[in-house]
N, C-alpha and C. Protein backbone atom coordinates (compact mmCIF):
# COMPACT_ATOMS: atom_id res chain seq x y z
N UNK A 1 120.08 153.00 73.76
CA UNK A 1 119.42 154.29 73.90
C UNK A 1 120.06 155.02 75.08
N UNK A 2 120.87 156.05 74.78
CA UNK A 2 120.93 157.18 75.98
C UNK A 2 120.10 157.85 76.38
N UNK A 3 120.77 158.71 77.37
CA UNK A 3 119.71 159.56 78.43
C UNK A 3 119.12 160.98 77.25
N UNK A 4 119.99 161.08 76.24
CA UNK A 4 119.40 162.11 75.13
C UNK A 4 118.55 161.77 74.40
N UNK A 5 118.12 160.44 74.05
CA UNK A 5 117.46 159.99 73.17
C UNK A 5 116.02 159.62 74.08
N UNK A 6 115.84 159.80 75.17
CA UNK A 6 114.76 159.58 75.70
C UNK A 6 113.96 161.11 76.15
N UNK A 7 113.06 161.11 75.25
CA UNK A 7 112.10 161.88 75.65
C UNK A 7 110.63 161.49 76.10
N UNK A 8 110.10 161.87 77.20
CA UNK A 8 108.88 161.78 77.88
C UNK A 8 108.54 163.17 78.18
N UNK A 9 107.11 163.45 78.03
CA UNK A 9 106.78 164.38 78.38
C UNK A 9 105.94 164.47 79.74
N UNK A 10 106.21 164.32 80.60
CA UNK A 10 106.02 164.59 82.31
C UNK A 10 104.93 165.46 82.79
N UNK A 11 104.60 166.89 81.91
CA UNK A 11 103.59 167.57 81.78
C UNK A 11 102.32 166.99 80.86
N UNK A 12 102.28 166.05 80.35
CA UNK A 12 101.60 165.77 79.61
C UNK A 12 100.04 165.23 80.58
N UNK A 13 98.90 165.55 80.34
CA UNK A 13 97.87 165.33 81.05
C UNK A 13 97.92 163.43 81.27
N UNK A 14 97.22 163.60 82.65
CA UNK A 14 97.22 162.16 82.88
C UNK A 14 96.34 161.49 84.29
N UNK A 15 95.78 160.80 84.31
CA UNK A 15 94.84 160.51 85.90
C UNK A 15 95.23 159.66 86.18
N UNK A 16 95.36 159.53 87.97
CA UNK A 16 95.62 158.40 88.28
C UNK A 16 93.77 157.67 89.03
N UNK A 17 94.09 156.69 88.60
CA UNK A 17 92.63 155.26 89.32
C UNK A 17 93.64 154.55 90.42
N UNK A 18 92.33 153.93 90.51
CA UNK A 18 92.61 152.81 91.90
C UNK A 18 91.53 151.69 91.44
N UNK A 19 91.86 150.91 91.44
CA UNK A 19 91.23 149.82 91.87
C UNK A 19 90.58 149.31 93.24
N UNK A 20 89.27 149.08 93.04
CA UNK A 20 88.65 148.63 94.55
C UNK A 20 89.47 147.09 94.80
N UNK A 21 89.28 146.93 95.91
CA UNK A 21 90.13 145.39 96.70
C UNK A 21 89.26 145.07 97.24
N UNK A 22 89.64 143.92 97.57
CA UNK A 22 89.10 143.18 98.94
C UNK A 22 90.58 141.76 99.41
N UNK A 23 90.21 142.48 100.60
CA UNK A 23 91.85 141.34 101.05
C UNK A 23 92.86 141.54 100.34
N UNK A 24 93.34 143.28 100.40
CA UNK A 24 94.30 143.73 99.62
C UNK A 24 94.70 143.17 97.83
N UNK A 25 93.72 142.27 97.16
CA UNK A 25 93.84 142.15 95.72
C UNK A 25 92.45 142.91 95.15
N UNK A 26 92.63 143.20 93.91
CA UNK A 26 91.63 143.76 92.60
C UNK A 26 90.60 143.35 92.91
N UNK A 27 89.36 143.64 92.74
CA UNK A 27 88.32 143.23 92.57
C UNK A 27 88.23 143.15 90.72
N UNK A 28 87.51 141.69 90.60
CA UNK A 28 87.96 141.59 89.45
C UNK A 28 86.78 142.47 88.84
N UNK A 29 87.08 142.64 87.21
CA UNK A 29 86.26 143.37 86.26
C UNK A 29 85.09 142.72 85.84
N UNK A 30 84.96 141.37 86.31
CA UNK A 30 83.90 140.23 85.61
C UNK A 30 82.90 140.31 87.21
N UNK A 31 83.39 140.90 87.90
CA UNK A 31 82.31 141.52 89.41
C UNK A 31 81.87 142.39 89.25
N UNK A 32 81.81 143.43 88.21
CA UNK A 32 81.86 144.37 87.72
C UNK A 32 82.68 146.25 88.43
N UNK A 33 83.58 145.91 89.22
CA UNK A 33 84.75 146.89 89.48
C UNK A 33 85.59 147.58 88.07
N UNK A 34 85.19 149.01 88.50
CA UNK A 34 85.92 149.40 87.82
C UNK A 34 87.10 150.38 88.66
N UNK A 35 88.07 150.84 87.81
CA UNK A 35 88.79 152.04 88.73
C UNK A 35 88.16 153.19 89.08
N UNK A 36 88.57 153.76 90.45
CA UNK A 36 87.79 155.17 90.47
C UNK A 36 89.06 156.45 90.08
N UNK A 37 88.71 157.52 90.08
CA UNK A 37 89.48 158.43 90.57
C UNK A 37 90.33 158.71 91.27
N UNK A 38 91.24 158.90 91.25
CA UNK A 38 92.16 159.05 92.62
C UNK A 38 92.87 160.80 92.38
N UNK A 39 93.09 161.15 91.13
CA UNK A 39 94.03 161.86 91.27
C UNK A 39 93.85 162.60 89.77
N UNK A 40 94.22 163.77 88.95
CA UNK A 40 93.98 164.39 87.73
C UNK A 40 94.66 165.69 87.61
N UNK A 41 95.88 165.52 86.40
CA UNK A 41 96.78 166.71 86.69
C UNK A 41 97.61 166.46 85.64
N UNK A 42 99.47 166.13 85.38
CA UNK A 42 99.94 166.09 84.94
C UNK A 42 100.57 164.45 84.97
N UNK A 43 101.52 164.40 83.70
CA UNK A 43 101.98 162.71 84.34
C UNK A 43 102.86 163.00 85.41
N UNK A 44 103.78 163.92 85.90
CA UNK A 44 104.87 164.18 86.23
C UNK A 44 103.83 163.83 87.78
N UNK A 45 102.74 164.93 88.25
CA UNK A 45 101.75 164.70 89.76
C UNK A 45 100.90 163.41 89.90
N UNK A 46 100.81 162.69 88.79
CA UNK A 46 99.95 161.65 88.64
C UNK A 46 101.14 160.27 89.35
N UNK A 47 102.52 160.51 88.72
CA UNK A 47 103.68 159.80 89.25
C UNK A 47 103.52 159.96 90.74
N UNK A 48 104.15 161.40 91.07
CA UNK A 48 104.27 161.69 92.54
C UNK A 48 102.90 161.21 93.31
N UNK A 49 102.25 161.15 93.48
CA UNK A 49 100.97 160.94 94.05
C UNK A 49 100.84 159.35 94.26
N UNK A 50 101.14 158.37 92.96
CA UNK A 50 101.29 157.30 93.35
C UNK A 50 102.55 156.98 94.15
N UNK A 51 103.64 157.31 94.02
CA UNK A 51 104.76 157.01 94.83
C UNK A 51 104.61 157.32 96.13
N UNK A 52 103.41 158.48 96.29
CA UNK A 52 103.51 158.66 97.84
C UNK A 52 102.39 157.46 98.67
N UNK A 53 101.94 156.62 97.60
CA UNK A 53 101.30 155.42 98.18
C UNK A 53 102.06 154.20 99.01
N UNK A 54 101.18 153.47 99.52
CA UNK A 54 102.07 152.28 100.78
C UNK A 54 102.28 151.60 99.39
N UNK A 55 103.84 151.29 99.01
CA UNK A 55 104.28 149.93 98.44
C UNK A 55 103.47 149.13 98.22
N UNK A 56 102.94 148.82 99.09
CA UNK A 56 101.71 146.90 99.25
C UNK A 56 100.93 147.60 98.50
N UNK A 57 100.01 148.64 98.40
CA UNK A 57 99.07 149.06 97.43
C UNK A 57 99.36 149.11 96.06
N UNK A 58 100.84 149.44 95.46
CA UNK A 58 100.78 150.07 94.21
C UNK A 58 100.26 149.44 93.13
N UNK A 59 99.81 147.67 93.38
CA UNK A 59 99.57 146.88 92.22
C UNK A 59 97.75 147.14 91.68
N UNK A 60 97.29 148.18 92.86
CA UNK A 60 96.06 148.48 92.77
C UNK A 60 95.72 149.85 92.06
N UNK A 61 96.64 150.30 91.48
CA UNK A 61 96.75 151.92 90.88
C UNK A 61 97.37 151.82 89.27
N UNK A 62 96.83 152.38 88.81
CA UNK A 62 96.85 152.61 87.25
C UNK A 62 97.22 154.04 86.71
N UNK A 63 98.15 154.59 85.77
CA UNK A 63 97.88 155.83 85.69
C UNK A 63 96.98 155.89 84.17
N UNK A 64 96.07 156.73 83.90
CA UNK A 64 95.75 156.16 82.26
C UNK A 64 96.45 158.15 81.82
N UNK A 65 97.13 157.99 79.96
CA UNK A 65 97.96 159.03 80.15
C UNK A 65 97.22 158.77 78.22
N UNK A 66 97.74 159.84 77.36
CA UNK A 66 97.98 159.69 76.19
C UNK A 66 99.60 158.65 75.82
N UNK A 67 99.72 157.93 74.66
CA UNK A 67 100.90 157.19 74.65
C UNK A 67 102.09 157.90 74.31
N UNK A 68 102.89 157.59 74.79
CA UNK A 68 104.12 158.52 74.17
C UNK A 68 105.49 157.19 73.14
N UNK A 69 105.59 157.10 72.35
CA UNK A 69 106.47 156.04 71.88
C UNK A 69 106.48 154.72 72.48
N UNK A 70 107.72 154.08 72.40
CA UNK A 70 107.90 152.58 73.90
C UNK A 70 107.39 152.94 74.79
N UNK A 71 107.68 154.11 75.41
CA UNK A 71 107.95 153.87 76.78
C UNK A 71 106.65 154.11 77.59
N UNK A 72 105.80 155.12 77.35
CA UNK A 72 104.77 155.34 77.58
C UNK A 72 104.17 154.93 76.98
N UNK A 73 103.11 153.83 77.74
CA UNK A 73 101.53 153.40 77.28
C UNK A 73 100.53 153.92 77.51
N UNK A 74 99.39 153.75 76.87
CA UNK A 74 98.09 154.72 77.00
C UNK A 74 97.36 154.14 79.08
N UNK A 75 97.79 153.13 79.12
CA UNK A 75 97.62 152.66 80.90
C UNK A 75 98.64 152.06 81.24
N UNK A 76 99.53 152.51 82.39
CA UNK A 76 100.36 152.28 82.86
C UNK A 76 100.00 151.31 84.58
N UNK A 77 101.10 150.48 83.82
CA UNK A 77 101.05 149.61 85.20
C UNK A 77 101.89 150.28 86.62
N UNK A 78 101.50 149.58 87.72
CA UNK A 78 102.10 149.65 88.71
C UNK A 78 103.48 149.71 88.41
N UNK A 79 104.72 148.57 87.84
CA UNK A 79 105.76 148.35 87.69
C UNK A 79 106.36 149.26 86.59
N UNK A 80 105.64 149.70 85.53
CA UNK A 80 105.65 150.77 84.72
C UNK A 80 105.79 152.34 85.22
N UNK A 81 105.34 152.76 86.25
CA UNK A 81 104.73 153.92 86.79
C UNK A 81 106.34 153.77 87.90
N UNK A 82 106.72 152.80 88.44
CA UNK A 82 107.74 153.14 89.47
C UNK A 82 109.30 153.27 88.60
N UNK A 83 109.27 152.62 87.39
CA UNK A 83 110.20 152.59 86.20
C UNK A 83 110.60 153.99 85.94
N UNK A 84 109.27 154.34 85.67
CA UNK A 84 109.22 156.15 85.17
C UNK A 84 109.71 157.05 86.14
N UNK A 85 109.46 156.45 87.48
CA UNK A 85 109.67 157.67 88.21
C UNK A 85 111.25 157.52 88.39
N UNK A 86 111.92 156.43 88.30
CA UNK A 86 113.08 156.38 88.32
C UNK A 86 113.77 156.91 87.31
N UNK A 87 113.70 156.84 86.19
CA UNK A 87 113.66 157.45 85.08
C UNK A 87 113.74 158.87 85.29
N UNK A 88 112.59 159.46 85.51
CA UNK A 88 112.29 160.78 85.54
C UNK A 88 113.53 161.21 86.32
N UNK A 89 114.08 160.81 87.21
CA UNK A 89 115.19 161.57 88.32
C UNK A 89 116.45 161.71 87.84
N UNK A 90 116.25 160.82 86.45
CA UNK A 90 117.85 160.87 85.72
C UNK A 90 117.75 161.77 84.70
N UNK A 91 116.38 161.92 84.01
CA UNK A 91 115.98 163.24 83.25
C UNK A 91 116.49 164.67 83.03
């Protein structure tokens, strides 16, 4: 796949969550934690916003988006979300 054959749509609506912690990991979902809010805009600000987070945090942030083909999932992981943004710069 080339750089032509990849389309993402960057404007496409999307929020970013957080996960509550304790001792910098998840609070699990069976404690009953869920994500809050963090952020609500586009995927393209939903990206930027997490990237401007501390590294050590990012495994605590989720973006949830509509799916777009492979590449985009309907919840995007931490490792997913820093993929994209790399991505996005070659766009």
């Amino acid at each position: 796949m080339d750089d032509a054959d990849v389309q993402i749509n960057f404007d496409a609506p999307a929020v970013l969550r957080k996960w509550p912690s304790l001792n910098r990991e998840r609070i699990k979902k069976s404690w009953g934690a869920t994500p809050y809010l963090v952020a609500a805009g586009t995927l393209d600000e939903c990206i930027r916003e997490f990237m401007s987070k501390p590294a050590f945090q990012h495994h605590l942030y989720e973006i949830h988006t509509a799916p777009q083909g492979d590449l985009v999932s309907a919840v995007l992981s931490a490792e997913h979300t820093v993929e994209l943004a790399r991505l996005r710069d070659f766009l």
